[in-house]
N, C-alpha and C. Protein backbone atom coordinates (compact mmCIF):
# COMPACT_ATOMS: atom_id res chain seq x y z
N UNK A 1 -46.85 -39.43 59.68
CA UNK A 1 -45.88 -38.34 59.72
C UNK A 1 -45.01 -38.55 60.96
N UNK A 2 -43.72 -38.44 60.73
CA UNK A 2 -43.04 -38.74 61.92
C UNK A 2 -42.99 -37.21 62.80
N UNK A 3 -42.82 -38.09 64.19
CA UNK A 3 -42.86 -36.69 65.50
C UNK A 3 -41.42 -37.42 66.13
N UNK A 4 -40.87 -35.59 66.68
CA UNK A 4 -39.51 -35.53 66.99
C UNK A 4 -39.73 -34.90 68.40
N UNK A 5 -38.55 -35.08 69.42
CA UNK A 5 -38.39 -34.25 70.71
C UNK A 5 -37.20 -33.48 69.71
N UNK A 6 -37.67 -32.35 70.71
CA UNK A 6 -36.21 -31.32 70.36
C UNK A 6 -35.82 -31.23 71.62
N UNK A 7 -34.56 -30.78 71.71
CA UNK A 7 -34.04 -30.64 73.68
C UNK A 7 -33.19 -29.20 73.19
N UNK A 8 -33.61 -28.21 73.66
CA UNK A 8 -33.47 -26.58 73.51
C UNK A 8 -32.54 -26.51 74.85
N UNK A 9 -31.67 -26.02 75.18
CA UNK A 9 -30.70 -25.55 76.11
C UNK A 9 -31.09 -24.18 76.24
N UNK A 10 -31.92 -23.51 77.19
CA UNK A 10 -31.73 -22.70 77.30
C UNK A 10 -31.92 -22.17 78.81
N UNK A 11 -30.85 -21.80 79.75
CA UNK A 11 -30.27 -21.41 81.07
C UNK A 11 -31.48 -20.31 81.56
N UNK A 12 -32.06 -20.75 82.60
CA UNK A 12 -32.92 -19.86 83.51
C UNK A 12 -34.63 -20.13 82.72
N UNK A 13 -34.60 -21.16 81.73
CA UNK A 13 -35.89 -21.01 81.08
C UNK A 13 -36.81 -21.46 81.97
N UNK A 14 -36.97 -22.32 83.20
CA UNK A 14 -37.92 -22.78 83.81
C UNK A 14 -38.46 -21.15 84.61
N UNK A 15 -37.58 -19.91 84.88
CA UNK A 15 -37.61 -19.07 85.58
C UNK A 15 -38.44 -17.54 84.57
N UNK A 16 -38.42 -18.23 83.17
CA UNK A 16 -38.80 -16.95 82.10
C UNK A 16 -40.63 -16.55 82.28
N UNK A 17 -40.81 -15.24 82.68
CA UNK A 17 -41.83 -14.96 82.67
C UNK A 17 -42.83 -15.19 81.87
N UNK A 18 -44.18 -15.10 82.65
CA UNK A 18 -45.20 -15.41 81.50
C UNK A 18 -45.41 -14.92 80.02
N UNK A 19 -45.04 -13.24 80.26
CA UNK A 19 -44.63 -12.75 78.78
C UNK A 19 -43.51 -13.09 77.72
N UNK A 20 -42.81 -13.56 78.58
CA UNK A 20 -41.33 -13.78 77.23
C UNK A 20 -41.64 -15.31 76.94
N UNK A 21 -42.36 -15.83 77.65
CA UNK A 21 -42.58 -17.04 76.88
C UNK A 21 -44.18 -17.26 76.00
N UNK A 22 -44.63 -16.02 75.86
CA UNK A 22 -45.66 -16.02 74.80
C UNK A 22 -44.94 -15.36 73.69
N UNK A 23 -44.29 -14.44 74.22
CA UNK A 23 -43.52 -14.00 72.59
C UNK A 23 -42.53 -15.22 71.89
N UNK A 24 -41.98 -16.04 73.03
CA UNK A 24 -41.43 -16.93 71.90
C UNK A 24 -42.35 -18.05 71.60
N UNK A 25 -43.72 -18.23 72.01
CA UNK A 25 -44.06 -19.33 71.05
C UNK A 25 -45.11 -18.58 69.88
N UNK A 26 -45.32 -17.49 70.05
CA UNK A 26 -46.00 -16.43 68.88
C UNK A 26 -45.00 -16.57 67.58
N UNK A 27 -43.31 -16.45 68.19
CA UNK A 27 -42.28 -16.41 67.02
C UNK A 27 -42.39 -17.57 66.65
N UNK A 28 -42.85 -18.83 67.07
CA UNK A 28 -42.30 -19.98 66.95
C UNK A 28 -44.33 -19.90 65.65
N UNK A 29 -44.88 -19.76 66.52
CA UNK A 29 -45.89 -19.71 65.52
C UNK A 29 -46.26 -19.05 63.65
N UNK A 30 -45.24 -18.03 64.06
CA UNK A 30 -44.77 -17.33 63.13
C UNK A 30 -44.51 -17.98 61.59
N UNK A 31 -43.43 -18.74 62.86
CA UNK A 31 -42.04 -19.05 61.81
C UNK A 31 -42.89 -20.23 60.89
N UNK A 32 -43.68 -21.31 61.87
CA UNK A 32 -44.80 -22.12 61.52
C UNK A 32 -45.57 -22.16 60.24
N UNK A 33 -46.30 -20.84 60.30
CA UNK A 33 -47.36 -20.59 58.94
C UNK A 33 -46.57 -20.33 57.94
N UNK A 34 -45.23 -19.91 58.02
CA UNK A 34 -44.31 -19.31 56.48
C UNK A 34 -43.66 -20.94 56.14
N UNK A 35 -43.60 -21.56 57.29
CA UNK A 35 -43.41 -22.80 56.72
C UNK A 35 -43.88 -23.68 55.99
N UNK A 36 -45.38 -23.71 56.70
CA UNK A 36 -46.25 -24.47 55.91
C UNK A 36 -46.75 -25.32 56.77
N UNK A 37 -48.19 -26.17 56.12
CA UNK A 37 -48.65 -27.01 57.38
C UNK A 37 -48.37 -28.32 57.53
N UNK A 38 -47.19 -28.65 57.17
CA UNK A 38 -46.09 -29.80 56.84
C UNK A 38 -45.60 -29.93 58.27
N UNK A 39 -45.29 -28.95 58.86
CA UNK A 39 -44.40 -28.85 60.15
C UNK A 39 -45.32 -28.76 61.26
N UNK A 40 -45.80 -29.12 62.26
CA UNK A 40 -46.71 -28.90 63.78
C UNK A 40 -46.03 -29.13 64.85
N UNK A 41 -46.61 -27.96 65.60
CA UNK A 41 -45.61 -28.20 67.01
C UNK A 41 -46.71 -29.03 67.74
N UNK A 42 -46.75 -29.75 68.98
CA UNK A 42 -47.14 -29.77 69.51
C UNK A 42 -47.62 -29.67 70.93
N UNK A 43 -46.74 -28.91 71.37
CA UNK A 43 -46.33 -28.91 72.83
C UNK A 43 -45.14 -28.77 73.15
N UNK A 44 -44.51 -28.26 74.21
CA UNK A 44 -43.25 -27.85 74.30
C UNK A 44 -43.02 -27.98 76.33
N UNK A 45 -42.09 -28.65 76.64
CA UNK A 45 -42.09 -29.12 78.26
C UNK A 45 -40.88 -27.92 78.36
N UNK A 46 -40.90 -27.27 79.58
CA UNK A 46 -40.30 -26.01 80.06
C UNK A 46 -39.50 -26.56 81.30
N UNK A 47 -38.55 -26.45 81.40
CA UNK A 47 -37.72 -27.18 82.44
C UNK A 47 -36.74 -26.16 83.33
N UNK A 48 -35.90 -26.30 84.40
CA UNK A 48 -35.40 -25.44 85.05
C UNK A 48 -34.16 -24.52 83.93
N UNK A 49 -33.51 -25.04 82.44
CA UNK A 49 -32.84 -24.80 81.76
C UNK A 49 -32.53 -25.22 80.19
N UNK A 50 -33.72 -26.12 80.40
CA UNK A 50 -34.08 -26.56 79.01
C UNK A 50 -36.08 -26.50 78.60
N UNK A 51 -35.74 -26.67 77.37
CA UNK A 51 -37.49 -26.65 76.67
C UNK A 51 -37.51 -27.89 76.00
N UNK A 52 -37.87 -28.74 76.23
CA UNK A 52 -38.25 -30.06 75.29
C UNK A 52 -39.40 -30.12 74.48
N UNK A 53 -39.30 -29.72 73.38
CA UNK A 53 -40.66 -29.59 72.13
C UNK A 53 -40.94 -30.92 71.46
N UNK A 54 -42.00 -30.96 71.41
CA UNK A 54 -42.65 -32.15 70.78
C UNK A 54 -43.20 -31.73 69.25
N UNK A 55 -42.55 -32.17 67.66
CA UNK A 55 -43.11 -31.56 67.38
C UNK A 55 -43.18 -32.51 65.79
N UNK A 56 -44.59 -32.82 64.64
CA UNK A 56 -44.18 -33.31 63.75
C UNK A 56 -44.30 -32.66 62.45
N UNK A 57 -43.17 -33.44 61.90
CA UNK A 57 -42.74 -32.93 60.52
C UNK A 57 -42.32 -33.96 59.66
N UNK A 58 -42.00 -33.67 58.19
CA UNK A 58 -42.35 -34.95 57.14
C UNK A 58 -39.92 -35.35 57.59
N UNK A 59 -39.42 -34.18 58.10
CA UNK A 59 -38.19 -34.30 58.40
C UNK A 59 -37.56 -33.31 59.08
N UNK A 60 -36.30 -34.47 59.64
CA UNK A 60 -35.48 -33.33 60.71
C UNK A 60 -35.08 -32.11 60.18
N UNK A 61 -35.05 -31.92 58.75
CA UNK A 61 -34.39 -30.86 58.17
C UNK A 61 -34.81 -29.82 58.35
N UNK A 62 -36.50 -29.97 58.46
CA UNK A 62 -37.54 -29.26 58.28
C UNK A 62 -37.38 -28.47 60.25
N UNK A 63 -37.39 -29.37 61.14
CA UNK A 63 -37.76 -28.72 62.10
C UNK A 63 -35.99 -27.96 62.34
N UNK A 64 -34.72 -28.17 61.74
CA UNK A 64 -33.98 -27.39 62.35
C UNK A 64 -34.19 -26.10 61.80
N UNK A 65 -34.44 -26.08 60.08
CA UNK A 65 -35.05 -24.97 59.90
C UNK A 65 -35.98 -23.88 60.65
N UNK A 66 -36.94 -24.43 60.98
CA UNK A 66 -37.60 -23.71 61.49
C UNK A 66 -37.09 -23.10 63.35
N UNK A 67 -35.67 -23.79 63.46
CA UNK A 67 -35.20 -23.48 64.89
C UNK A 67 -34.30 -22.02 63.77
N UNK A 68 -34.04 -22.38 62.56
CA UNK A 68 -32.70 -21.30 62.12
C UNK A 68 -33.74 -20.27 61.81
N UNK A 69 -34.88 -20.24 61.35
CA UNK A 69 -35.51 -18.86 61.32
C UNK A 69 -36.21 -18.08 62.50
N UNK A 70 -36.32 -18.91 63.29
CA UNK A 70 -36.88 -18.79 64.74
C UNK A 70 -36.09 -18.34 65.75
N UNK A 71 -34.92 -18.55 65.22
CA UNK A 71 -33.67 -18.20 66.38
C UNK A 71 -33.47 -18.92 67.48
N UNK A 72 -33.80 -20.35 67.52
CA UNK A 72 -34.05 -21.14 68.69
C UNK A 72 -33.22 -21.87 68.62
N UNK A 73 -32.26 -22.05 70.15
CA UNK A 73 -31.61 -23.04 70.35
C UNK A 73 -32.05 -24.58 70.08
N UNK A 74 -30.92 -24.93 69.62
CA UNK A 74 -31.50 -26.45 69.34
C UNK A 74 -30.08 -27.47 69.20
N UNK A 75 -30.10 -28.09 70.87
CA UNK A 75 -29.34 -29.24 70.87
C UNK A 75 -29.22 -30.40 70.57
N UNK A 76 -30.74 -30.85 70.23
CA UNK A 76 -30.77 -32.93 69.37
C UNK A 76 -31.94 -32.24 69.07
N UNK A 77 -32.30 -33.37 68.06
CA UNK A 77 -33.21 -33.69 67.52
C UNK A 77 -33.23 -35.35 67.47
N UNK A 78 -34.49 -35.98 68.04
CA UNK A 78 -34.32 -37.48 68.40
C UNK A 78 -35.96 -37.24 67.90
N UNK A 79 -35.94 -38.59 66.50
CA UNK A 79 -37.21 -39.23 66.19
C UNK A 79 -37.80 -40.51 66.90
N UNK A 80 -39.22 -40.14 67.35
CA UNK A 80 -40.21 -40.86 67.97
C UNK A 80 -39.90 -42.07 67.27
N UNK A 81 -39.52 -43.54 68.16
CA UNK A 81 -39.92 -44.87 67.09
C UNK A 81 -40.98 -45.14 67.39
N UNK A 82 -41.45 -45.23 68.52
CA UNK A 82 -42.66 -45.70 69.48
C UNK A 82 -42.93 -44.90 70.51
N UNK A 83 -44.67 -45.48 71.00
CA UNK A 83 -45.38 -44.63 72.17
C UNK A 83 -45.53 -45.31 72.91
N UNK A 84 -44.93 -45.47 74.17
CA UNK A 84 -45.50 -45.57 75.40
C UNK A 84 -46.00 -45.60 76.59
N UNK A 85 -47.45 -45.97 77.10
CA UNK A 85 -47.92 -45.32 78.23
C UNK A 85 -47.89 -46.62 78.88
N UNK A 86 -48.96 -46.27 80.11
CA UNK A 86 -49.33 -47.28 81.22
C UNK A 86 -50.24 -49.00 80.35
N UNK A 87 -50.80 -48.05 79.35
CA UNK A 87 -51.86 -49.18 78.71
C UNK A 87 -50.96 -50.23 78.00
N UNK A 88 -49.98 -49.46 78.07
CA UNK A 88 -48.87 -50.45 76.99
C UNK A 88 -48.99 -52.00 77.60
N UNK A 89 -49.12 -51.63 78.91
CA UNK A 89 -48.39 -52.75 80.09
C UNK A 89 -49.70 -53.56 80.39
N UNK A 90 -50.90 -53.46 79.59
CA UNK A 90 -51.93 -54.15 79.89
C UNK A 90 -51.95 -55.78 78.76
């Protein structure tokens, strides 16, 4: 199954309290189960103004959807070709 970064623009997000960022990944969870278990997030990096989500799905179509019912900004969508870490380099 292919996995995608998303890069979310959203201004002051590294600064959003502990509560507003459980309500949006509750929505994001939400939006998830009506989708189906086709789509998985897996993590999401929180930055001084952006959110970078890690997340897989059978297609991009699928995860902008789930940004249009979710209400979530969403600036790219870039598919994973490859992984690599430190071990790569062994």
């Amino acid at each position: 199954m292919p996995k995608f970064i998303i890069e979310r623009e959203l201004p002051g997000a590294g600064a959003l309290p502990q509560q507003e960022l459980k309500a949006i990944s509750q929505k994001s969870c939400d939006v998830l189960r009506g989708l189906g278990p086709q789509v998985q997030w897996q993590q999401s990096y929180v930055t001084g103004d952006k959110i970078y989500c890690v997340y897989i799905a059978p297609s991009e179509e699928l995860i902008r959807e789930h940004a249009k019912q979710g209400g979530f900004p969403i600036n790219s969508v870039s598919r994973v070709m490859s992984i690599i870490d430190p071990t790569t380099a062994e």
